[in-house]
C-alpha atoms as a PDB file:
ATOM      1  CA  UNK A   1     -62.269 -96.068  65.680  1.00  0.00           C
ATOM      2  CA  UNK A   2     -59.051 -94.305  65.665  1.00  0.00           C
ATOM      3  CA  UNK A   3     -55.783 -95.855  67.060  1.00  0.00           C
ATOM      4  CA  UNK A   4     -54.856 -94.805  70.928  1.00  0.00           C
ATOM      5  CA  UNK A   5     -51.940 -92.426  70.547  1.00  0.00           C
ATOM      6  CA  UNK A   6     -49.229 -94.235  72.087  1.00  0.00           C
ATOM      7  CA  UNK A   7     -46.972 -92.656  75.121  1.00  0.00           C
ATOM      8  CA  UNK A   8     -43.523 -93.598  75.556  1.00  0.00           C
ATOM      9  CA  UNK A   9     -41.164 -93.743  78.225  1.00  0.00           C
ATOM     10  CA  UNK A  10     -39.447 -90.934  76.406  1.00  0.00           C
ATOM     11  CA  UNK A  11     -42.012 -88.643  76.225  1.00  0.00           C
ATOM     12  CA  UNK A  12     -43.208 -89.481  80.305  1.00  0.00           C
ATOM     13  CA  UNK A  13     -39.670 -88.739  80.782  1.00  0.00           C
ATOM     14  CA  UNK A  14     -39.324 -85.280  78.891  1.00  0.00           C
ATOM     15  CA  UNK A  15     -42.510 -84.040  80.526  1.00  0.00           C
ATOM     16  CA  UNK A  16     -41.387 -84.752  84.107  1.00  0.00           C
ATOM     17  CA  UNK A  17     -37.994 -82.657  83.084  1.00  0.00           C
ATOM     18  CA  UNK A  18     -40.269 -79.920  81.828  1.00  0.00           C
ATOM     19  CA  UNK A  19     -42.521 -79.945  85.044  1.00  0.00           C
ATOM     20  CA  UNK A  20     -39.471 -80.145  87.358  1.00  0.00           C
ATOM     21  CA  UNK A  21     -37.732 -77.187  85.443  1.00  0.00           C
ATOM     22  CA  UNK A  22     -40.541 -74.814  85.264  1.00  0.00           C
ATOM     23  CA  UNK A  23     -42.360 -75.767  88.638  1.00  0.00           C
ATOM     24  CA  UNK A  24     -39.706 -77.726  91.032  1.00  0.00           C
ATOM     25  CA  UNK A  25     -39.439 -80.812  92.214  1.00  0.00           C
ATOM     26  CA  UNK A  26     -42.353 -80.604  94.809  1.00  0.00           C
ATOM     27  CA  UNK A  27     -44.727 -80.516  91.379  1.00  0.00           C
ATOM     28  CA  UNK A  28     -43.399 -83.610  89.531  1.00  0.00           C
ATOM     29  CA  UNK A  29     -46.256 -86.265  90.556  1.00  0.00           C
ATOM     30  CA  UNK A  30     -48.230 -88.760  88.073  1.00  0.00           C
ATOM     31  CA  UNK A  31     -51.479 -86.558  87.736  1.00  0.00           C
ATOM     32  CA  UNK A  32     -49.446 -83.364  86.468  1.00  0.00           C
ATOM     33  CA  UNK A  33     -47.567 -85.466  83.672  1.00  0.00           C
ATOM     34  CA  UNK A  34     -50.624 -87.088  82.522  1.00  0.00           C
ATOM     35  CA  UNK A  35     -52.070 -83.328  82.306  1.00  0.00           C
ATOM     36  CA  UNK A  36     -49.770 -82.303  80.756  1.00  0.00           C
ATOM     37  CA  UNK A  37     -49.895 -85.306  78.068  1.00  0.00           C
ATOM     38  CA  UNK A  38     -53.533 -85.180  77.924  1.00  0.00           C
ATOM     39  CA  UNK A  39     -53.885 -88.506  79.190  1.00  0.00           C
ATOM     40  CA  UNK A  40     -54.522 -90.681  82.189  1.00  0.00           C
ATOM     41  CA  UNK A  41     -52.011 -91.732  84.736  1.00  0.00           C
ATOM     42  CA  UNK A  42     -52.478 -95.289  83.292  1.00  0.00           C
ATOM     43  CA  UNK A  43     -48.847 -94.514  81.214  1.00  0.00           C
ATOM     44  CA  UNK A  44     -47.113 -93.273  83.828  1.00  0.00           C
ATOM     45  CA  UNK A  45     -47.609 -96.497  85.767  1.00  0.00           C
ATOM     46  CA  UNK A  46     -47.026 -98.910  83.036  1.00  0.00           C
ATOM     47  CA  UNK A  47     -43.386 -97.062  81.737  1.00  0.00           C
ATOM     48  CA  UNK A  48     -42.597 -96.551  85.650  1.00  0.00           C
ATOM     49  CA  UNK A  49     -42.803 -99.052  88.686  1.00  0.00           C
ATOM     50  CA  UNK A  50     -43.035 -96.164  91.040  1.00  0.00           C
ATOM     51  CA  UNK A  51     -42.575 -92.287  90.929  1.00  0.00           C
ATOM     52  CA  UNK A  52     -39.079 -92.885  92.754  1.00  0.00           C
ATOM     53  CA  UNK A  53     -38.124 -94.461  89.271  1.00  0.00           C
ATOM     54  CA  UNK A  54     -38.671 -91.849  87.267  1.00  0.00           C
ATOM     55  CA  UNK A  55     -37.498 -89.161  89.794  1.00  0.00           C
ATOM     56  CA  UNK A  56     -34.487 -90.907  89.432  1.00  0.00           C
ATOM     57  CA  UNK A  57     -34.269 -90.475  85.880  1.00  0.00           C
ATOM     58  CA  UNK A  58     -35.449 -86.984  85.905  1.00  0.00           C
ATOM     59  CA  UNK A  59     -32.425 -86.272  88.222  1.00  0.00           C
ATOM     60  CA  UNK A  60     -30.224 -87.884  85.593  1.00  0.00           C
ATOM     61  CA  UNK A  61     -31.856 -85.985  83.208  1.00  0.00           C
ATOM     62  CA  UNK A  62     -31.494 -82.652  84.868  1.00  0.00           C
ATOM     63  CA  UNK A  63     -27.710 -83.701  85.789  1.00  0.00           C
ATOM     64  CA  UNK A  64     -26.690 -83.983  82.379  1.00  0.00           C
ATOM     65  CA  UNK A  65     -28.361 -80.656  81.421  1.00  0.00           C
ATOM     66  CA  UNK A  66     -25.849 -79.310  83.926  1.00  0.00           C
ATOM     67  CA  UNK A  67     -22.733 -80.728  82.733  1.00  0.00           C
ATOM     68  CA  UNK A  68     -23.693 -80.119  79.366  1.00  0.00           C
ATOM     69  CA  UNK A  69     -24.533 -76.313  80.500  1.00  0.00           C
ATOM     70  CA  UNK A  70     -20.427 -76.148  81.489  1.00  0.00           C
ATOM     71  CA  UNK A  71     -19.559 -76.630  78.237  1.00  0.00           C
ATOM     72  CA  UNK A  72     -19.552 -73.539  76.691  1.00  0.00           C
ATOM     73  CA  UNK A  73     -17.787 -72.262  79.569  1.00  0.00           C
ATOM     74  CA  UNK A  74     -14.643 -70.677  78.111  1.00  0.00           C
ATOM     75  CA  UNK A  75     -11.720 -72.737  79.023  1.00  0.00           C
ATOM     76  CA  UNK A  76      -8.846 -70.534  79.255  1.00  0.00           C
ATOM     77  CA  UNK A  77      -6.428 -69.262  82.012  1.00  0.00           C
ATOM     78  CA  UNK A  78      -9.368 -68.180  84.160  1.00  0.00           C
ATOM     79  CA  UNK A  79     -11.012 -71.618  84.342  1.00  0.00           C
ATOM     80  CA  UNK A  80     -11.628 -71.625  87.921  1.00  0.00           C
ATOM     81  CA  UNK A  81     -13.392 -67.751  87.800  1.00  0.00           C
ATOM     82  CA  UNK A  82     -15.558 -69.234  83.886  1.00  0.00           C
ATOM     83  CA  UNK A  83     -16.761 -72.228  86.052  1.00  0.00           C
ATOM     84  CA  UNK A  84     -17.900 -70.287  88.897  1.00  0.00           C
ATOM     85  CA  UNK A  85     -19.348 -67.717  87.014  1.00  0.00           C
ATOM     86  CA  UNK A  86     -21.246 -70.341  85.253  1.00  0.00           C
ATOM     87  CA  UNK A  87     -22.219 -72.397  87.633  1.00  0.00           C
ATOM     88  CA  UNK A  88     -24.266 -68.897  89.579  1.00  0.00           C
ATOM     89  CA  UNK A  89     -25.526 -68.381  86.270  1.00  0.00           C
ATOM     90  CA  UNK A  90     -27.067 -71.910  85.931  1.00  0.00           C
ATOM     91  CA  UNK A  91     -28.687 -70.994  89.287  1.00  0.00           C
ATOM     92  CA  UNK A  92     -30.003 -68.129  88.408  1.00  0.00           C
ATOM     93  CA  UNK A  93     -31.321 -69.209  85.015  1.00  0.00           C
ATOM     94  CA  UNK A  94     -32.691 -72.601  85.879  1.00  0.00           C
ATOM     95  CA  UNK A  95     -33.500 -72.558  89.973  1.00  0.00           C
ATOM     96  CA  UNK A  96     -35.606 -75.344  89.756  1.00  0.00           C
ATOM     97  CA  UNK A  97     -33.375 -77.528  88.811  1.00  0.00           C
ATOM     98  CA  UNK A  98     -30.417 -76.011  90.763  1.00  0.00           C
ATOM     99  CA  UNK A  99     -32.220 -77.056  93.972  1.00  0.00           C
ATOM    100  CA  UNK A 100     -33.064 -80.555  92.225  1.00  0.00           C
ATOM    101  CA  UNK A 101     -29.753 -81.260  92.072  1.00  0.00           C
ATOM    102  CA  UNK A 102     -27.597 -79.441  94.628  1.00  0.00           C
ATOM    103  CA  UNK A 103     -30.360 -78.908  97.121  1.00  0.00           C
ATOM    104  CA  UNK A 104     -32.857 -81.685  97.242  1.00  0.00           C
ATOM    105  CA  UNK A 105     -32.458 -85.128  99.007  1.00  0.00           C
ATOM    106  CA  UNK A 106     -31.665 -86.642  95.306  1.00  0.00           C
ATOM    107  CA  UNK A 107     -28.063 -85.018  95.643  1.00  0.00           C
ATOM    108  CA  UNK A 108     -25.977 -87.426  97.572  1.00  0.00           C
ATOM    109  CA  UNK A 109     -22.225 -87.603  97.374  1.00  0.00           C
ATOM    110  CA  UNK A 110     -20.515 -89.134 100.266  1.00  0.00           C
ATOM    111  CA  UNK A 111     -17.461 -86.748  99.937  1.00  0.00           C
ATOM    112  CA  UNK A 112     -16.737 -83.801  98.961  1.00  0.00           C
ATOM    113  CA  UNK A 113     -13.649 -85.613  96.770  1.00  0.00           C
ATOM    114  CA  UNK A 114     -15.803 -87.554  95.007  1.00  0.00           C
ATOM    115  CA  UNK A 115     -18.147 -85.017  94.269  1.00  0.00           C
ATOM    116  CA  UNK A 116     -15.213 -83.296  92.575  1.00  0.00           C
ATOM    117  CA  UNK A 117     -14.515 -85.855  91.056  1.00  0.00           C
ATOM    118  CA  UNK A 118     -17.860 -86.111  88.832  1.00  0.00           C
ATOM    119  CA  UNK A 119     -18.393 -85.902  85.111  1.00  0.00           C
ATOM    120  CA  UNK A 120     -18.651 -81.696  84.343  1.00  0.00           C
ATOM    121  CA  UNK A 121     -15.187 -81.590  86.929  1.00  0.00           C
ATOM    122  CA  UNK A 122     -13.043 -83.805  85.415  1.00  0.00           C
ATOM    123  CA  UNK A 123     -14.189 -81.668  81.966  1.00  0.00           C
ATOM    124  CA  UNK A 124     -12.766 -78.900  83.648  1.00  0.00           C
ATOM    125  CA  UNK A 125      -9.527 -79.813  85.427  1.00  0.00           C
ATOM    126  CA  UNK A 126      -8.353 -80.606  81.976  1.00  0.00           C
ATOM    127  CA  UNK A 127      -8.477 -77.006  81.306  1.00  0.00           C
ATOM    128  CA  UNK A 128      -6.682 -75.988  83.883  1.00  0.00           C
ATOM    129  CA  UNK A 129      -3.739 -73.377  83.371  1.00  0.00           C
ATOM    130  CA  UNK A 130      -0.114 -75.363  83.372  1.00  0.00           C
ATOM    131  CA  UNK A 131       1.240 -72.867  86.111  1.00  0.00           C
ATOM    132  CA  UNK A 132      -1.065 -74.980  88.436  1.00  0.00           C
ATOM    133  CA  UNK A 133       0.106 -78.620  89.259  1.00  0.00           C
ATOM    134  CA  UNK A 134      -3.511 -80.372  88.685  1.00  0.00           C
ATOM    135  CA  UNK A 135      -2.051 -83.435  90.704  1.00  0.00           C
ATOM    136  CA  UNK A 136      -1.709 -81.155  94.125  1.00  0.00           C
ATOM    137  CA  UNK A 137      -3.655 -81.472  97.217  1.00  0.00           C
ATOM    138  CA  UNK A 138      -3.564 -77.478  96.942  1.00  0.00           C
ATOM    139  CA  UNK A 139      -4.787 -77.413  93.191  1.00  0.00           C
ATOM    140  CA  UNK A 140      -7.399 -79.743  94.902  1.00  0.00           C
ATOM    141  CA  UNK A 141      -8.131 -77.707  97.723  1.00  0.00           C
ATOM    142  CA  UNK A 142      -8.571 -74.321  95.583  1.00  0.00           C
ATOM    143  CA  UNK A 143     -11.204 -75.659  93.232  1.00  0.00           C
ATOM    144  CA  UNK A 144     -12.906 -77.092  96.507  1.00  0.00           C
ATOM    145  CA  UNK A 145     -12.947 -73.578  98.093  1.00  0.00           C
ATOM    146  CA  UNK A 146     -14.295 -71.789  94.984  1.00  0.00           C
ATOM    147  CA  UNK A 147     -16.970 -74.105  94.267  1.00  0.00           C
ATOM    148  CA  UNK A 148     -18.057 -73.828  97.735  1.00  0.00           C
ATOM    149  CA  UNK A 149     -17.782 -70.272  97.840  1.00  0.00           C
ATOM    150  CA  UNK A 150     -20.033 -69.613  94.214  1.00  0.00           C
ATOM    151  CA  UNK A 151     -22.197 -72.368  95.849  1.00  0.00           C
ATOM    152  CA  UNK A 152     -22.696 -69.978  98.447  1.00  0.00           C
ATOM    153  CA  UNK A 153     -23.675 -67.124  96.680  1.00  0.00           C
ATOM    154  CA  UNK A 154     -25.817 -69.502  93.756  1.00  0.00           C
ATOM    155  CA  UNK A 155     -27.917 -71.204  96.914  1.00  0.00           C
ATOM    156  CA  UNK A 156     -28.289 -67.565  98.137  1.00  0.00           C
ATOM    157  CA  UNK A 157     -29.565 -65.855  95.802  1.00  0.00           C
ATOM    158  CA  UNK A 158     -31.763 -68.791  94.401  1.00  0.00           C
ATOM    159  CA  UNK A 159     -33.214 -68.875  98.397  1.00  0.00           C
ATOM    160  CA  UNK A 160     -33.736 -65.180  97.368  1.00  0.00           C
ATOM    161  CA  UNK A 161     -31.750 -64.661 100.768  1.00  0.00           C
ATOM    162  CA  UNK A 162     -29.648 -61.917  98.602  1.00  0.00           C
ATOM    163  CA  UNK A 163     -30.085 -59.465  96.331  1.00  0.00           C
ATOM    164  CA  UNK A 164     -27.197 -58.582  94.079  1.00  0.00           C
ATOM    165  CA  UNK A 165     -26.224 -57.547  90.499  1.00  0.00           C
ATOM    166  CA  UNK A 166     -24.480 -59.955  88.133  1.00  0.00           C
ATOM    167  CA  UNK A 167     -21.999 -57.880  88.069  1.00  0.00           C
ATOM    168  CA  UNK A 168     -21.463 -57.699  92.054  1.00  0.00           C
ATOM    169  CA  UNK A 169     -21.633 -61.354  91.767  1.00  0.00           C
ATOM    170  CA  UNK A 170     -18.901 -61.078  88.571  1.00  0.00           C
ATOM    171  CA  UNK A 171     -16.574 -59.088  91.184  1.00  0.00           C
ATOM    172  CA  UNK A 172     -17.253 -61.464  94.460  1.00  0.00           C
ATOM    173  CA  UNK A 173     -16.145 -64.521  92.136  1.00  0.00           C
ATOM    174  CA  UNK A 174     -13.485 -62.343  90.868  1.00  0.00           C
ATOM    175  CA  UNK A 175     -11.526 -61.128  93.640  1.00  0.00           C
ATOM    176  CA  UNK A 176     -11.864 -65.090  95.539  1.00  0.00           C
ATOM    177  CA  UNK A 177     -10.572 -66.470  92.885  1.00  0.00           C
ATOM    178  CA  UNK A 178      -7.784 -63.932  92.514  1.00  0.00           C
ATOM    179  CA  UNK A 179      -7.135 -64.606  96.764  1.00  0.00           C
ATOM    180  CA  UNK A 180      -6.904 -68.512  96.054  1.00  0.00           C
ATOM    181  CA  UNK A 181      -4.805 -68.061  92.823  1.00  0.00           C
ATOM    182  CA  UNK A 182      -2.396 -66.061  94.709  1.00  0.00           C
ATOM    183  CA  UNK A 183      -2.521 -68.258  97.443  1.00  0.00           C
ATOM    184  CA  UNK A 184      -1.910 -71.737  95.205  1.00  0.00           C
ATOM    185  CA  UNK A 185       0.694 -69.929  93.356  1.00  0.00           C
ATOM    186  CA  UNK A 186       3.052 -69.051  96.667  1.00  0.00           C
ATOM    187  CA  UNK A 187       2.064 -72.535  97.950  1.00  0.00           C
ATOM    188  CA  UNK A 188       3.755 -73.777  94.608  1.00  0.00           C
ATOM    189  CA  UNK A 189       6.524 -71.815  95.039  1.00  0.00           C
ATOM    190  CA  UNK A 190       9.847 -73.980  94.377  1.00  0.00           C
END
């Protein structure tokens, strides 16, 4: 008799990425990873307590897919307009997992601070352009109102509540970042 193929935790856990990033959140249950692995639910169970467990890591998963997604944002004088850009484009390329993490119960910040304050941000703010003092509550407040703003337009047009080009999307991020640029730079204004 040949051995039983042994599943790991690993391989549960890839699978439930997979089936959240192709199919959304609403499709990651027990019986669609074992399918998927060609085996019964048995694994699932003995890896995971519940499925609450591994959603959990799944969103970990899919969070540091994100941040690592920001990192070959260009980070030069136009950080603010790269990041936004980028962040519409993770949207558009991977919805799934765009509303697993920004628009699903599993995204819980209690502030709006301290959800600036996260991993891919702080990667960022070091890029910022010198002219901008990174320490200001209106340094703070711009990045605030841009990310909101290209949050906007990303949960739009993954609710398919808009249709636009990327390039009327490129020109929308453009000119609000240009507006809040201006804006920081008279606020900074000896």
């Amino acid at each position: 008799m040949p051995p039983k193929t042994k599943i790991t935790k690993e391989d549960i856990l890839n699978i439930a990425f997979e089936i959240v990033r192709q199919n959304g959140i609403d499709s990651l249950n027990a019986r669609n990873i074992a399918k998927a692995l060609h085996c019964s639910t048995q694994p699932v169970f003995s890896h995971y307590e519940n499925m609450s467990a591994l959603r959990a890591e799944v969103y970990a998963m899919a969070s540091k897919y994100h941040t690592d997604y920001f990192d070959r944002v260009s980070p030069d004088e136009n950080i603010f307009l790269n990041v936004s850009v980028a962040y519409v484009d993770f949207a558009l390329e991977e919805p799934h997992l765009f509303r697993f993490l920004f628009m699903s119960d599993s995204f819980r910040t209690g502030a709006i601070d301290e959800f600036m304050e996260g991993d891919c941000n702080k990667h960022i703010s070091q890029h910022i352009p010198d002219y901008i003092d990174k320490s200001s509550p209106a340094a703070s407040a711009t990045f605030t109102d841009m990310w909101l703003y290209a949050h906007g337009i990303a949960t739009m047009l993954v609710m398919n509540q808009i249709n636009i080009t990327k390039e009327e999307v490129q020109l929308m991020l453009t000119r609000m970042c240009h507006a809040l640029i201006n804006d920081l730079k008279y606020k900074n204004k000896p």
